[in-house]
C-alpha atoms as a PDB file:
ATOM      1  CA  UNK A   1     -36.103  15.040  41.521  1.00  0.00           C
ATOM      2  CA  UNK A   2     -35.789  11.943  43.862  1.00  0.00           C
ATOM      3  CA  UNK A   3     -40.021  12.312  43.821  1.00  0.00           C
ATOM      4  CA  UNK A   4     -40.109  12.261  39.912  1.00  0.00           C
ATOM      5  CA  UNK A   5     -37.872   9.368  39.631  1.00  0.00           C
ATOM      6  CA  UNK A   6     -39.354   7.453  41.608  1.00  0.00           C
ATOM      7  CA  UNK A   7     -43.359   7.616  40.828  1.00  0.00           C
ATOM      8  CA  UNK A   8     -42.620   5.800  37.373  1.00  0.00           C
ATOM      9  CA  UNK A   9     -41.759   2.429  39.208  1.00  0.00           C
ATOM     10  CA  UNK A  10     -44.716   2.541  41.261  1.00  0.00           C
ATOM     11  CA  UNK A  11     -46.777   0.506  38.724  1.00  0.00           C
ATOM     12  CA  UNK A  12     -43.747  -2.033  38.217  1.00  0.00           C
ATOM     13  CA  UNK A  13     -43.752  -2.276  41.997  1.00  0.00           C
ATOM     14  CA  UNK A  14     -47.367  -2.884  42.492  1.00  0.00           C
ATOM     15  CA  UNK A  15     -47.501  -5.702  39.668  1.00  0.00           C
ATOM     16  CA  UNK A  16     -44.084  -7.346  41.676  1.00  0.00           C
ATOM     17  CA  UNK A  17     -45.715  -7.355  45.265  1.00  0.00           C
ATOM     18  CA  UNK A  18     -49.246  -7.772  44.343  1.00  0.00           C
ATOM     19  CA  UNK A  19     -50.062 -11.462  43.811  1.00  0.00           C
ATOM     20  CA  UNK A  20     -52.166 -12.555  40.881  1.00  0.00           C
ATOM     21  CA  UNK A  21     -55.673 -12.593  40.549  1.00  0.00           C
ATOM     22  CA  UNK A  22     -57.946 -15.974  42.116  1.00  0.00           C
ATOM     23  CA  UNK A  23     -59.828 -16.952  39.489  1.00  0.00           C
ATOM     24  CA  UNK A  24     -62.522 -19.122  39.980  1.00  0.00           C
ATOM     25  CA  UNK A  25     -63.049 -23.042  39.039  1.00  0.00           C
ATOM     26  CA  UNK A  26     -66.002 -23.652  36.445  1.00  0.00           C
ATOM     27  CA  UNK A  27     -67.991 -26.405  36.570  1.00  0.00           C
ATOM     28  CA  UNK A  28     -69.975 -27.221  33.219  1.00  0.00           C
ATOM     29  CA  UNK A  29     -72.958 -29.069  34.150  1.00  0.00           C
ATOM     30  CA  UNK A  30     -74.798 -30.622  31.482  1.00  0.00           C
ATOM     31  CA  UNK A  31     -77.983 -32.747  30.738  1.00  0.00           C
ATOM     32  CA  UNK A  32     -77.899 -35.257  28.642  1.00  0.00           C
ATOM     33  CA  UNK A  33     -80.782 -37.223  29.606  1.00  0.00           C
ATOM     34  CA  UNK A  34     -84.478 -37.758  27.431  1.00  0.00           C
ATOM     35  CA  UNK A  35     -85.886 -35.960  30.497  1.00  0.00           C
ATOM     36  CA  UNK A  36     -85.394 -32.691  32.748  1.00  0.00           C
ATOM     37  CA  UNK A  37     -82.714 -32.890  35.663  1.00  0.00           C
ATOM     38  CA  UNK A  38     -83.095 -30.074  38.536  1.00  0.00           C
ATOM     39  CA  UNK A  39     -79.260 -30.017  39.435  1.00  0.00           C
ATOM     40  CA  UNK A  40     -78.656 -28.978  43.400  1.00  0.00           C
ATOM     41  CA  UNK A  41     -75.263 -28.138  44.978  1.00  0.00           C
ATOM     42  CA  UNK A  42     -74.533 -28.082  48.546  1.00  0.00           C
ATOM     43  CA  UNK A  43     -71.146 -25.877  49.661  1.00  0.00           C
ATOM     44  CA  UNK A  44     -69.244 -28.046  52.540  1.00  0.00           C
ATOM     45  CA  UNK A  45     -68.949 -27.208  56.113  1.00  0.00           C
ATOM     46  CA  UNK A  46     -66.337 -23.745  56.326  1.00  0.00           C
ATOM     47  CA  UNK A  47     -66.114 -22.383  52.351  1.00  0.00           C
ATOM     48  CA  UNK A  48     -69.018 -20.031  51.896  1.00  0.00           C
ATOM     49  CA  UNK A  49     -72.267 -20.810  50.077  1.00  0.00           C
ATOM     50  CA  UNK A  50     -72.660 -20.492  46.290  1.00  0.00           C
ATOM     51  CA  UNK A  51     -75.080 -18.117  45.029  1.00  0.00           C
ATOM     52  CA  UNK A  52     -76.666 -20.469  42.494  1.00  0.00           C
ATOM     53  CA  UNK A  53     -78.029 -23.877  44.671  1.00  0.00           C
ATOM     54  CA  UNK A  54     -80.370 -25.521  42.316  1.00  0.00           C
ATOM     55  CA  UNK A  55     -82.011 -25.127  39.040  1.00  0.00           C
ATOM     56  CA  UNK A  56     -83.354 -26.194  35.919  1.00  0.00           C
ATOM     57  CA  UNK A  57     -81.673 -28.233  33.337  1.00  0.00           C
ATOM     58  CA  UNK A  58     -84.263 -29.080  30.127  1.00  0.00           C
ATOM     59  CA  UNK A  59     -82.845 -31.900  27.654  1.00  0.00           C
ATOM     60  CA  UNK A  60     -80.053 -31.039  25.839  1.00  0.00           C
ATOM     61  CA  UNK A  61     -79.272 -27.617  27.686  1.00  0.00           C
ATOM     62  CA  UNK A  62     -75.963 -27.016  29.984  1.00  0.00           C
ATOM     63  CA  UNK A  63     -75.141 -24.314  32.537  1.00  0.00           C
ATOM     64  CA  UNK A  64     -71.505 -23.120  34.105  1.00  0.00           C
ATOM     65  CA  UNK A  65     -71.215 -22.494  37.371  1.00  0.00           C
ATOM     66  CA  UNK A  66     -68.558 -20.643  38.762  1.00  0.00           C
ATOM     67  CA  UNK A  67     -67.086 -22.176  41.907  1.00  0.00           C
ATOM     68  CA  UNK A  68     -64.354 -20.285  44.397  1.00  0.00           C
ATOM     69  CA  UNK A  69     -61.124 -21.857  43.817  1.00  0.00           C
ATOM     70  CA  UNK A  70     -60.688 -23.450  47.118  1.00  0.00           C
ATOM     71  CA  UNK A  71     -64.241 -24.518  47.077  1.00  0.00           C
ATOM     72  CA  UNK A  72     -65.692 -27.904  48.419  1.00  0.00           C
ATOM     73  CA  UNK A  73     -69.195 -29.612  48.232  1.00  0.00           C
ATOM     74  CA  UNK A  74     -71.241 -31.849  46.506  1.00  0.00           C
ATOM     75  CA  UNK A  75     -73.445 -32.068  43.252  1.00  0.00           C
ATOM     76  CA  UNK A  76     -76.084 -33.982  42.172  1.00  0.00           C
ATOM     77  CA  UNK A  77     -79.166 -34.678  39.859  1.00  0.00           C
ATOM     78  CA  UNK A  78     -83.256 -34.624  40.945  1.00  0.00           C
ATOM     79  CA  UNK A  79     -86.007 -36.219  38.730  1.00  0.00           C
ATOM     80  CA  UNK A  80     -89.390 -36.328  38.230  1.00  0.00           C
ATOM     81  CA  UNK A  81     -89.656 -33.088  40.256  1.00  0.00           C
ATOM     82  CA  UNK A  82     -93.302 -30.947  40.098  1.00  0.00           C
ATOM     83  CA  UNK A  83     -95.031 -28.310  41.977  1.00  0.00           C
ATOM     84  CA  UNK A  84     -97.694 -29.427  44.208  1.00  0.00           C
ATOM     85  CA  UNK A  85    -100.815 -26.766  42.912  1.00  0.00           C
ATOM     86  CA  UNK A  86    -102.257 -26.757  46.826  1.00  0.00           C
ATOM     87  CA  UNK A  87     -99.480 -25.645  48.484  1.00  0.00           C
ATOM     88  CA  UNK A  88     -96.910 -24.387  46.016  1.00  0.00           C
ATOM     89  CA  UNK A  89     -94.011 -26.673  47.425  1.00  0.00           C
ATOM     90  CA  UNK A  90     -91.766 -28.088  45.032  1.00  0.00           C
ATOM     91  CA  UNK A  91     -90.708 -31.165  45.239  1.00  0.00           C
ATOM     92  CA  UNK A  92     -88.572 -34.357  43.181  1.00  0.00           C
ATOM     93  CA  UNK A  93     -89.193 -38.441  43.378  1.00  0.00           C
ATOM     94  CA  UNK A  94     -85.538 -38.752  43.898  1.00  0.00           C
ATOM     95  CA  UNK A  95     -82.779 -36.815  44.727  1.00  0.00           C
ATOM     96  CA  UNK A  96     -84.760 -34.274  46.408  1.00  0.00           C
ATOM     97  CA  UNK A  97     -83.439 -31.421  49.148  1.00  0.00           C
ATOM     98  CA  UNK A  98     -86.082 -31.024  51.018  1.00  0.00           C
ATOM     99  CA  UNK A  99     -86.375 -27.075  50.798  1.00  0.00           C
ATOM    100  CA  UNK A 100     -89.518 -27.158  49.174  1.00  0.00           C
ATOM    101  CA  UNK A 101     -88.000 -25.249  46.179  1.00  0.00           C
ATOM    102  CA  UNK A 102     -85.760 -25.327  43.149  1.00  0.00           C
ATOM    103  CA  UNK A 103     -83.180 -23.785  45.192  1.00  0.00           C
ATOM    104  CA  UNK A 104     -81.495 -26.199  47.915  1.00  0.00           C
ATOM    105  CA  UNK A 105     -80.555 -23.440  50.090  1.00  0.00           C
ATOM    106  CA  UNK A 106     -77.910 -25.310  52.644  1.00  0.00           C
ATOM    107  CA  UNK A 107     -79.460 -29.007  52.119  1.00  0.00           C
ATOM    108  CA  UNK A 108     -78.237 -31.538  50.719  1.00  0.00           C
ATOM    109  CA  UNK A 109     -79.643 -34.504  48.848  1.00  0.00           C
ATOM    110  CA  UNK A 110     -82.478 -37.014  50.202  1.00  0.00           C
ATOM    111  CA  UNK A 111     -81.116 -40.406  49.565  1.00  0.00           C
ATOM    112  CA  UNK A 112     -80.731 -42.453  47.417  1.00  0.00           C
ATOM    113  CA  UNK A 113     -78.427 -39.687  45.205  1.00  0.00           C
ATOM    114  CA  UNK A 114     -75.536 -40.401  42.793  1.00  0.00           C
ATOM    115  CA  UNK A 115     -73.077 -37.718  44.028  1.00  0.00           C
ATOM    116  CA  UNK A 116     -70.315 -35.367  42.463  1.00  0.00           C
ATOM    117  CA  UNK A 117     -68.233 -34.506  45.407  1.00  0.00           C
ATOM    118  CA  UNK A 118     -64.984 -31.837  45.297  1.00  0.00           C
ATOM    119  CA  UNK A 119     -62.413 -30.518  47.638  1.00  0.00           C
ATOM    120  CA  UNK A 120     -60.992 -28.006  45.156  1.00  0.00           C
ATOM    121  CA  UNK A 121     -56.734 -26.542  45.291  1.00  0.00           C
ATOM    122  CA  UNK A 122     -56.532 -28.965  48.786  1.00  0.00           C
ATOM    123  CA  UNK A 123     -53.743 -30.571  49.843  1.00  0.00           C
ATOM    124  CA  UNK A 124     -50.710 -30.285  47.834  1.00  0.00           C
ATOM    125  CA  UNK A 125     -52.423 -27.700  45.489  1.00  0.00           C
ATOM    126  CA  UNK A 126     -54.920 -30.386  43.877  1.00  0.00           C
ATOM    127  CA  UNK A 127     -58.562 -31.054  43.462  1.00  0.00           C
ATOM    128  CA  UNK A 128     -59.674 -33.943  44.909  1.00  0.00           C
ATOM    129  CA  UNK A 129     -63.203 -35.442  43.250  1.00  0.00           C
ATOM    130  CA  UNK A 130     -65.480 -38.620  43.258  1.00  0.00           C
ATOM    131  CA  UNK A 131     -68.653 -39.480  42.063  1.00  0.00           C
ATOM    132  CA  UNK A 132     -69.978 -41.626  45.209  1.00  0.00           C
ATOM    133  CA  UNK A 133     -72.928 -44.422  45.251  1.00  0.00           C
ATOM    134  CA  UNK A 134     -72.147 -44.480  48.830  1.00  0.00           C
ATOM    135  CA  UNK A 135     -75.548 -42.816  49.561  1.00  0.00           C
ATOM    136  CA  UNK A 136     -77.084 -44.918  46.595  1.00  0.00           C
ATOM    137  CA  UNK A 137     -77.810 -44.210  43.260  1.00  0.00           C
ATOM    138  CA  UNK A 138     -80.396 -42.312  40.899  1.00  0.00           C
ATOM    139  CA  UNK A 139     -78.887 -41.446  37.735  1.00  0.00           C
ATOM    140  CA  UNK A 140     -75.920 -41.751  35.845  1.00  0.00           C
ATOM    141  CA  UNK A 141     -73.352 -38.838  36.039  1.00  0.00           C
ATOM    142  CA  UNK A 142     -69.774 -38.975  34.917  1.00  0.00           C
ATOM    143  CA  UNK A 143     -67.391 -36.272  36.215  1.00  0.00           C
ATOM    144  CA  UNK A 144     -64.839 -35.517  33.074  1.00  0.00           C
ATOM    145  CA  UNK A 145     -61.274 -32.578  33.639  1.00  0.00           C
ATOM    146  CA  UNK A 146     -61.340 -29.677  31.582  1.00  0.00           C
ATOM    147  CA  UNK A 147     -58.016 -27.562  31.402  1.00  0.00           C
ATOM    148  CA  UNK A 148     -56.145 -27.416  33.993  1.00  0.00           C
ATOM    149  CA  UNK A 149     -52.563 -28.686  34.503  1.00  0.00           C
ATOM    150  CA  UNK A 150     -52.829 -32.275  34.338  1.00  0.00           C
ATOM    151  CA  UNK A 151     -52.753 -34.894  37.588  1.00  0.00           C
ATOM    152  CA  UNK A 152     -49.555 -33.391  38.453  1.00  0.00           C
ATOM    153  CA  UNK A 153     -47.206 -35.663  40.227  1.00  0.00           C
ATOM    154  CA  UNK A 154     -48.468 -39.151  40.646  1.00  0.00           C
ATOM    155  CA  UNK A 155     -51.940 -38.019  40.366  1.00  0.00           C
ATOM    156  CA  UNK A 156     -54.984 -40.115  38.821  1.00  0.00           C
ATOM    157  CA  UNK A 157     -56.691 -37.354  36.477  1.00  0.00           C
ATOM    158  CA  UNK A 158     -59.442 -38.822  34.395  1.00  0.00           C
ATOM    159  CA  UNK A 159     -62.953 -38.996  33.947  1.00  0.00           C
ATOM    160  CA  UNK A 160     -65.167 -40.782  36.754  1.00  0.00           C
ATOM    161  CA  UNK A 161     -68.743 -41.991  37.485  1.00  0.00           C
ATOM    162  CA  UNK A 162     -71.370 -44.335  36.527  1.00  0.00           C
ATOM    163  CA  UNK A 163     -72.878 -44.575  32.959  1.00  0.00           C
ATOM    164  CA  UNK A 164     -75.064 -47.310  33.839  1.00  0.00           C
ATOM    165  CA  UNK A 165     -78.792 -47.452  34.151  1.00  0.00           C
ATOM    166  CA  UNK A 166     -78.306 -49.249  37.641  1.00  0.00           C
ATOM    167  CA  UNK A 167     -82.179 -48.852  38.549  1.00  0.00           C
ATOM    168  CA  UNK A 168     -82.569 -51.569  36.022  1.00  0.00           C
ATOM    169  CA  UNK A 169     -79.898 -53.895  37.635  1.00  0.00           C
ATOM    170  CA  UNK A 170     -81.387 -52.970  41.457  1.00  0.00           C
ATOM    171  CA  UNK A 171     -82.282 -55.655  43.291  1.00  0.00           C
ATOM    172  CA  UNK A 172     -86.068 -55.373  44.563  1.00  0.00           C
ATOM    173  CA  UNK A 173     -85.284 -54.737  48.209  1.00  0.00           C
ATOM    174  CA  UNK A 174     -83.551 -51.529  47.590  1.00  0.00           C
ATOM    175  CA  UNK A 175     -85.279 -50.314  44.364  1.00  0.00           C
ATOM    176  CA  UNK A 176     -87.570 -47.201  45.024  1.00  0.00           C
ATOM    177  CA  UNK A 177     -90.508 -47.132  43.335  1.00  0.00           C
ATOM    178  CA  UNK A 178     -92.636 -44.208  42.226  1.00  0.00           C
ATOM    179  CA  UNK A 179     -95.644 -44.799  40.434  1.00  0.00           C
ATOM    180  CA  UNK A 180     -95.149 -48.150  38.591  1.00  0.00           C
ATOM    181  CA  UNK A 181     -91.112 -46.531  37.755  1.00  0.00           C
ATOM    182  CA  UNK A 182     -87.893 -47.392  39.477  1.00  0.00           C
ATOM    183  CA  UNK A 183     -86.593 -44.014  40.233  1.00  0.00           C
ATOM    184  CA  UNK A 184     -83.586 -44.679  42.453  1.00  0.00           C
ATOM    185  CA  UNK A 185     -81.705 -47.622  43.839  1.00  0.00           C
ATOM    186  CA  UNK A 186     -80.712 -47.544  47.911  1.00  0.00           C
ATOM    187  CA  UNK A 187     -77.704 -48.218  49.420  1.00  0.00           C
ATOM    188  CA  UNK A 188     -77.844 -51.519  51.654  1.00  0.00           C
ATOM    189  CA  UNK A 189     -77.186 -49.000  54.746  1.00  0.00           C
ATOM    190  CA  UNK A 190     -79.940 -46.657  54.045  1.00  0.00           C
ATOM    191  CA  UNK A 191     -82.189 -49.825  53.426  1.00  0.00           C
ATOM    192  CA  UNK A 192     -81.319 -52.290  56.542  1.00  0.00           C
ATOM    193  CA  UNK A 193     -79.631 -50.104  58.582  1.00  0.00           C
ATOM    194  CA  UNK A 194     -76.796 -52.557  59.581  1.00  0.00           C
ATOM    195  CA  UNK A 195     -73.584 -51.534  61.720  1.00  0.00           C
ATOM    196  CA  UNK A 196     -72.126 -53.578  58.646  1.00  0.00           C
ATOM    197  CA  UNK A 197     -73.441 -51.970  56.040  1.00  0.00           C
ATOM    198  CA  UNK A 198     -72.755 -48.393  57.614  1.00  0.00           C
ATOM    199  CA  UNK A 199     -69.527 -48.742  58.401  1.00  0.00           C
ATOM    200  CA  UNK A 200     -70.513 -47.626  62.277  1.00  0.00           C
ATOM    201  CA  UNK A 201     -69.755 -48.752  65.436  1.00  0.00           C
ATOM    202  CA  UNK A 202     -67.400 -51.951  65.598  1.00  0.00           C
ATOM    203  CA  UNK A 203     -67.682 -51.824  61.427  1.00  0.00           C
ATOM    204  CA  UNK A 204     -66.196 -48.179  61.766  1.00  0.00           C
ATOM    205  CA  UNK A 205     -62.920 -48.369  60.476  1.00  0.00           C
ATOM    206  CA  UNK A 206     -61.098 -49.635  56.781  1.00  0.00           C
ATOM    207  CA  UNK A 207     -60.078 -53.171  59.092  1.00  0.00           C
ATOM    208  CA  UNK A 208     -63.894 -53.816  59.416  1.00  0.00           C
ATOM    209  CA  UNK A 209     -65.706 -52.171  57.263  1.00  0.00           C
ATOM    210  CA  UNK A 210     -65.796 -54.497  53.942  1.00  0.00           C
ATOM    211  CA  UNK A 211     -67.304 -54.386  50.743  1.00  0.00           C
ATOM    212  CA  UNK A 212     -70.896 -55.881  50.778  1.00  0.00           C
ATOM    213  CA  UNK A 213     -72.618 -58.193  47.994  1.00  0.00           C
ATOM    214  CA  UNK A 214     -74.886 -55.041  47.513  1.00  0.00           C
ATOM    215  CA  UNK A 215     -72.013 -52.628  47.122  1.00  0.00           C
ATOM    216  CA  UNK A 216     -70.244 -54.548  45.023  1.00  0.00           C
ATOM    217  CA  UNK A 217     -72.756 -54.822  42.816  1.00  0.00           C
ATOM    218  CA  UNK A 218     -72.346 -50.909  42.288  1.00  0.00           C
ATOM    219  CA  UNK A 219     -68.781 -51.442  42.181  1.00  0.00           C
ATOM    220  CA  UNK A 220     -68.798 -54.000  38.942  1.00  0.00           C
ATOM    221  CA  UNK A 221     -70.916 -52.061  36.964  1.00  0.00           C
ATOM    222  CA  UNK A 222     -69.545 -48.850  38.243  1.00  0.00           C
ATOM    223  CA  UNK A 223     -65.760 -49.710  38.798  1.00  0.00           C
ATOM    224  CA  UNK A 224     -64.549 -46.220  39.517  1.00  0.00           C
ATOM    225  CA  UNK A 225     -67.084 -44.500  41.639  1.00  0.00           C
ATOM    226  CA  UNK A 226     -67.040 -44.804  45.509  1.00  0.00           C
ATOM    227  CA  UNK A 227     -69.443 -47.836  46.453  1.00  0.00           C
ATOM    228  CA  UNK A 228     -68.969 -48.099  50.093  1.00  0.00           C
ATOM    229  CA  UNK A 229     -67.270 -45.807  52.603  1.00  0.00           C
ATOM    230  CA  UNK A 230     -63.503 -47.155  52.480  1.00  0.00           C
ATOM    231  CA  UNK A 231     -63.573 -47.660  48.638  1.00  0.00           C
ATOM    232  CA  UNK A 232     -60.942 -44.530  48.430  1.00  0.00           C
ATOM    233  CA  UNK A 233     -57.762 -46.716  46.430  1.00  0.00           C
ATOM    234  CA  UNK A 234     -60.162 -46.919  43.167  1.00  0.00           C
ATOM    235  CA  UNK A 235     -62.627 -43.919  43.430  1.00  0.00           C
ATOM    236  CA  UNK A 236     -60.706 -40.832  44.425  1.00  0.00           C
ATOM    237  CA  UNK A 237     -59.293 -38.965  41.547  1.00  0.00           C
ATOM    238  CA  UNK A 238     -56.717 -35.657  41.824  1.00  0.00           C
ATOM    239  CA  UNK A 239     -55.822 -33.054  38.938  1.00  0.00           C
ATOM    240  CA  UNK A 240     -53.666 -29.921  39.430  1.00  0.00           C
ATOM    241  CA  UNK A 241     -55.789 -27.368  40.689  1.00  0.00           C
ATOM    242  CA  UNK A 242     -57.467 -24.807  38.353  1.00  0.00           C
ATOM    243  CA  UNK A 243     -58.902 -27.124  36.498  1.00  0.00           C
ATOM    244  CA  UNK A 244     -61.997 -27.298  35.216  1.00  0.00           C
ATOM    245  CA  UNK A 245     -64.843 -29.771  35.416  1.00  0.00           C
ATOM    246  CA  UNK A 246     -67.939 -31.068  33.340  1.00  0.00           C
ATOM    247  CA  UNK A 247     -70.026 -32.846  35.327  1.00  0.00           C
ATOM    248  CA  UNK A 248     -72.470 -34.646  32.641  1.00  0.00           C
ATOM    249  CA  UNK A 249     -76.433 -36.537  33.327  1.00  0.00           C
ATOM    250  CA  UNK A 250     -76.666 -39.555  31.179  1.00  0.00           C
ATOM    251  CA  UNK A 251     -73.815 -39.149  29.476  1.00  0.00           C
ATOM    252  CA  UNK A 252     -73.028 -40.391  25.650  1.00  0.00           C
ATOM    253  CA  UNK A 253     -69.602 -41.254  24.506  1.00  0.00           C
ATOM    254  CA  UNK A 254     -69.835 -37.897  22.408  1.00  0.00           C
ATOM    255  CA  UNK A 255     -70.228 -35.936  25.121  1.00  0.00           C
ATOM    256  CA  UNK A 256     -67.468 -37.803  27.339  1.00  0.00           C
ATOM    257  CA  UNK A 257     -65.261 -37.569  24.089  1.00  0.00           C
ATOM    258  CA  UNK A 258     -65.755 -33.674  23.992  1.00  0.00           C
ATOM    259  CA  UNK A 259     -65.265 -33.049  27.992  1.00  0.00           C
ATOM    260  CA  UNK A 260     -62.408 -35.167  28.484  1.00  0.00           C
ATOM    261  CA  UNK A 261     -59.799 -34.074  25.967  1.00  0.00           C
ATOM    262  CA  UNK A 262     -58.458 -31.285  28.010  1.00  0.00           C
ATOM    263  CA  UNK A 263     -57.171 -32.379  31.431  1.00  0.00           C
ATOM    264  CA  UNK A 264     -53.178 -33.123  30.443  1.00  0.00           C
ATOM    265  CA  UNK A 265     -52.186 -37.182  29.243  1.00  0.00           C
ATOM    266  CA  UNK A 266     -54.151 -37.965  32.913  1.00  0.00           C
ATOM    267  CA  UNK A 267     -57.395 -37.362  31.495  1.00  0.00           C
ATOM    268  CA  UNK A 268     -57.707 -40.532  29.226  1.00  0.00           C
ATOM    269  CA  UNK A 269     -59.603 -42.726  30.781  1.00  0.00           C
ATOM    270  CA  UNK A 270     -56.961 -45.766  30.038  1.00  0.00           C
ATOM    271  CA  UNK A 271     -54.789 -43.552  31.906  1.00  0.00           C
ATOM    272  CA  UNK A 272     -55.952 -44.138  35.416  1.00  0.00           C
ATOM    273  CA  UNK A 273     -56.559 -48.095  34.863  1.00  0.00           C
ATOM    274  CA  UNK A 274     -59.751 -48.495  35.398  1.00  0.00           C
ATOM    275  CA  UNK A 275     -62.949 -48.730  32.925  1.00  0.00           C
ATOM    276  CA  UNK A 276     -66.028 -46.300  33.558  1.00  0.00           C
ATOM    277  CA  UNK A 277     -68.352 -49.547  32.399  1.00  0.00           C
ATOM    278  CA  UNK A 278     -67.459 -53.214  33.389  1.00  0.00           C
ATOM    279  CA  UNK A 279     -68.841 -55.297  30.741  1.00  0.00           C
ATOM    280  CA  UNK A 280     -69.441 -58.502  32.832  1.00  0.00           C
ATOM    281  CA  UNK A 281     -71.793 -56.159  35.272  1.00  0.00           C
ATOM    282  CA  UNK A 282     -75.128 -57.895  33.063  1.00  0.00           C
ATOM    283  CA  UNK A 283     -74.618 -61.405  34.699  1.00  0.00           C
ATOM    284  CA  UNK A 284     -74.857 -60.331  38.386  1.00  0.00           C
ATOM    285  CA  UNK A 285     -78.271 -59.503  39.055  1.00  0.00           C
ATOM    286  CA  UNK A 286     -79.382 -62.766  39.793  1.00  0.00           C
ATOM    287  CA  UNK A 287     -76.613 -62.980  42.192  1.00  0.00           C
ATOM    288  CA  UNK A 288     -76.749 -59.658  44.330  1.00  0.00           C
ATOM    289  CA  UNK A 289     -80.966 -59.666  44.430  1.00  0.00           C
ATOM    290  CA  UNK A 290     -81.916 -63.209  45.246  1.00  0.00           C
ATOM    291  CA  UNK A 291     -84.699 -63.449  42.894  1.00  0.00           C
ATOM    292  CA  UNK A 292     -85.563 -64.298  39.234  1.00  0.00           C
ATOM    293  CA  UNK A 293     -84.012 -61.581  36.780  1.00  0.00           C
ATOM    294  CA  UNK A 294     -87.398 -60.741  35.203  1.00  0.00           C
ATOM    295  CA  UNK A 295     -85.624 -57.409  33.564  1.00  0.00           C
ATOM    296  CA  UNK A 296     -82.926 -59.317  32.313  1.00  0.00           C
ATOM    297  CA  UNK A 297     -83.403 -59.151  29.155  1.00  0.00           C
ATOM    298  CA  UNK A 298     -84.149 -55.756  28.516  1.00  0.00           C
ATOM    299  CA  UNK A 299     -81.266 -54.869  30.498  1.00  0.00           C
ATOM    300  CA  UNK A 300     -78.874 -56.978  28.004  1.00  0.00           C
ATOM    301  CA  UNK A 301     -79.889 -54.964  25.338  1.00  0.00           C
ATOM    302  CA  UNK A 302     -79.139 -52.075  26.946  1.00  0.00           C
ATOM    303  CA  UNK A 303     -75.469 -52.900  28.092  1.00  0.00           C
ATOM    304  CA  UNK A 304     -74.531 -53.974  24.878  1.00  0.00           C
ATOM    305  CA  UNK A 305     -76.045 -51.000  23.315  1.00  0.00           C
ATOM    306  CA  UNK A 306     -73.646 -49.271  26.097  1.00  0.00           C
ATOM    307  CA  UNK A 307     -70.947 -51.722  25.100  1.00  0.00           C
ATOM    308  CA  UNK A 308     -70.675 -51.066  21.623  1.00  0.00           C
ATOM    309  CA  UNK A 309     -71.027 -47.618  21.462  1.00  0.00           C
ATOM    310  CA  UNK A 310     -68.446 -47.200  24.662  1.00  0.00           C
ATOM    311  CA  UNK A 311     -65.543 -49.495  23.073  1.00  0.00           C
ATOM    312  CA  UNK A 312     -63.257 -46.554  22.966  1.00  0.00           C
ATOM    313  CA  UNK A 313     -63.292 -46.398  26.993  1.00  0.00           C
ATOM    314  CA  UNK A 314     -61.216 -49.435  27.287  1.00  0.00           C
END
């Protein structure tokens, strides 16, 4: 009898101690651009590779990824990427890991690299993201919540990234050229190599380490993505974790419009007070590169073309 009664309340039991299912984070990665993007991801040091490291992305087609909930790494964007006939290596003109295929493997991007970084359910229970020009810049990437629970308790939930075209605004000393094409734009660390410009030795801290001319020209055209190494206050964004993310190449304001309408009253990108696209950013090239702006003009058109179809971001 005691046997009988007690059997019954063995699946009541089970669903009281057992503790919910993980499920995992998705990250929608989409492409945007007139031209392919070869996407690469790189799991941090201590949460376990992905399965899926690098692929394909033709114009106009997207891909989710399923990430472990506690996951942390980096994302980013290659171009102009081929397969040499002679030896079968594959390879990209920016951006590239170095594996000599699609898939990264464990390696990270080549620099310069616009990066997506996460530390997903961290401290406190939130995801912690950026999009960093720290390590330069090849492409423009916006990082946008889906889902998710909001930015939770003094959290700064909302899009981030850099819609600008910043190989046209590069100055000539760090622009990378491939062919007769500006492909990338370095960071004025990678390209000089200055204590200064690293942040290293007595530059290593927040105290000495100070914005440069160079990064702050990423940082006025780009005002929310990381442009040096202490630039945390403006460029580190947390949502409640399980959310979701859609990590867009070349974005439009459609496609930010349809990614970021999800994330809780944090995910409006008035909400976290600062603009994805400074509108002033056109006049500083002559400043920051120390020669005559002979892409000026094109690159006017192209920020107000950005201007007035972005109005709704301010």
């Amino acid at each position: 009898m005691a046997i009988s009664r007690f059997f019954p309340t063995l699946p009541l039991l089970l669903l009281i101690i057992l503790p919910e299912p993980v499920m995992p984070a998705i990250l929608s990665i989409a492409n945007s651009c007139g031209f392919p993007i070869w996407p690469g991801l790189l799991s941090g040091a201590g949460t376990p590779p992905l399965p899926v490291t690098g692929f394909l992305l033709k114009p106009g087609e997207s891909r989710a990824i399923d990430v472990p909930p506690s996951w942390s790494g980096r994302l980013w964007g290659r171009t102009r990427c081929s397969t040499d006939t002679s030896t079968g290596l594959f390879s990209c003109a920016s951006a590239d890991c170095g594996t000599g295929t699609v898939a990264c493997s464990g390696s990270g991007a080549t620099p310069p690299a616009t990066l997506a970084e996460f530390t997903l359910d961290g401290s406190g229970g939130m995801d912690f993201f950026d999009v960093s020009l720290v390590d330069g810049y090849n492409i423009p990437m916006v990082v946008a919540p889906q889902g998710g629970g909001g930015a939770g308790t003094g959290g700064r939930c909302g899009a981030t990234g850099c819609l600008v075209d910043l190989n046209g605004l590069c100055p000539s000393e760090l622009l990378v050229i491939v062919g007769d094409e500006g492909v990338a734009c370095r960071s004025a660390c990678e390209a000089f190599g200055s204590p200064e410009y690293c942040c290293s030795g007595e530059y290593g801290g927040p105290d000495t380490c100070k914005p440069s001319s160079y990064s702050e020209l990423f940082k006025n055209a780009c005002p929310r993505a990381y442009s040096y190494a202490y630039d945390d206050s403006t460029s580190t964004f947390t949502c409640s974790a399980g959310t979701g993310y859609a990590i867009t190449f070349c974005p439009s304001t459609t496609s930010l419009k349809s990614a970021g309408t999800g994330a809780g009253t944090g995910s409006s990108p008035r909400a976290v007070g600062l603009p994805l696209i400074n509108d002033t950013m056109v006049f500083l090239r002559a400043d920051y590169s120390g020669s005559a702006t002979s892409n000026l003009m094109s690159t006017i058109g192209q920020v107000l073309a950005w201007l007035s179809a972005a109005w709704w971001l301010y």
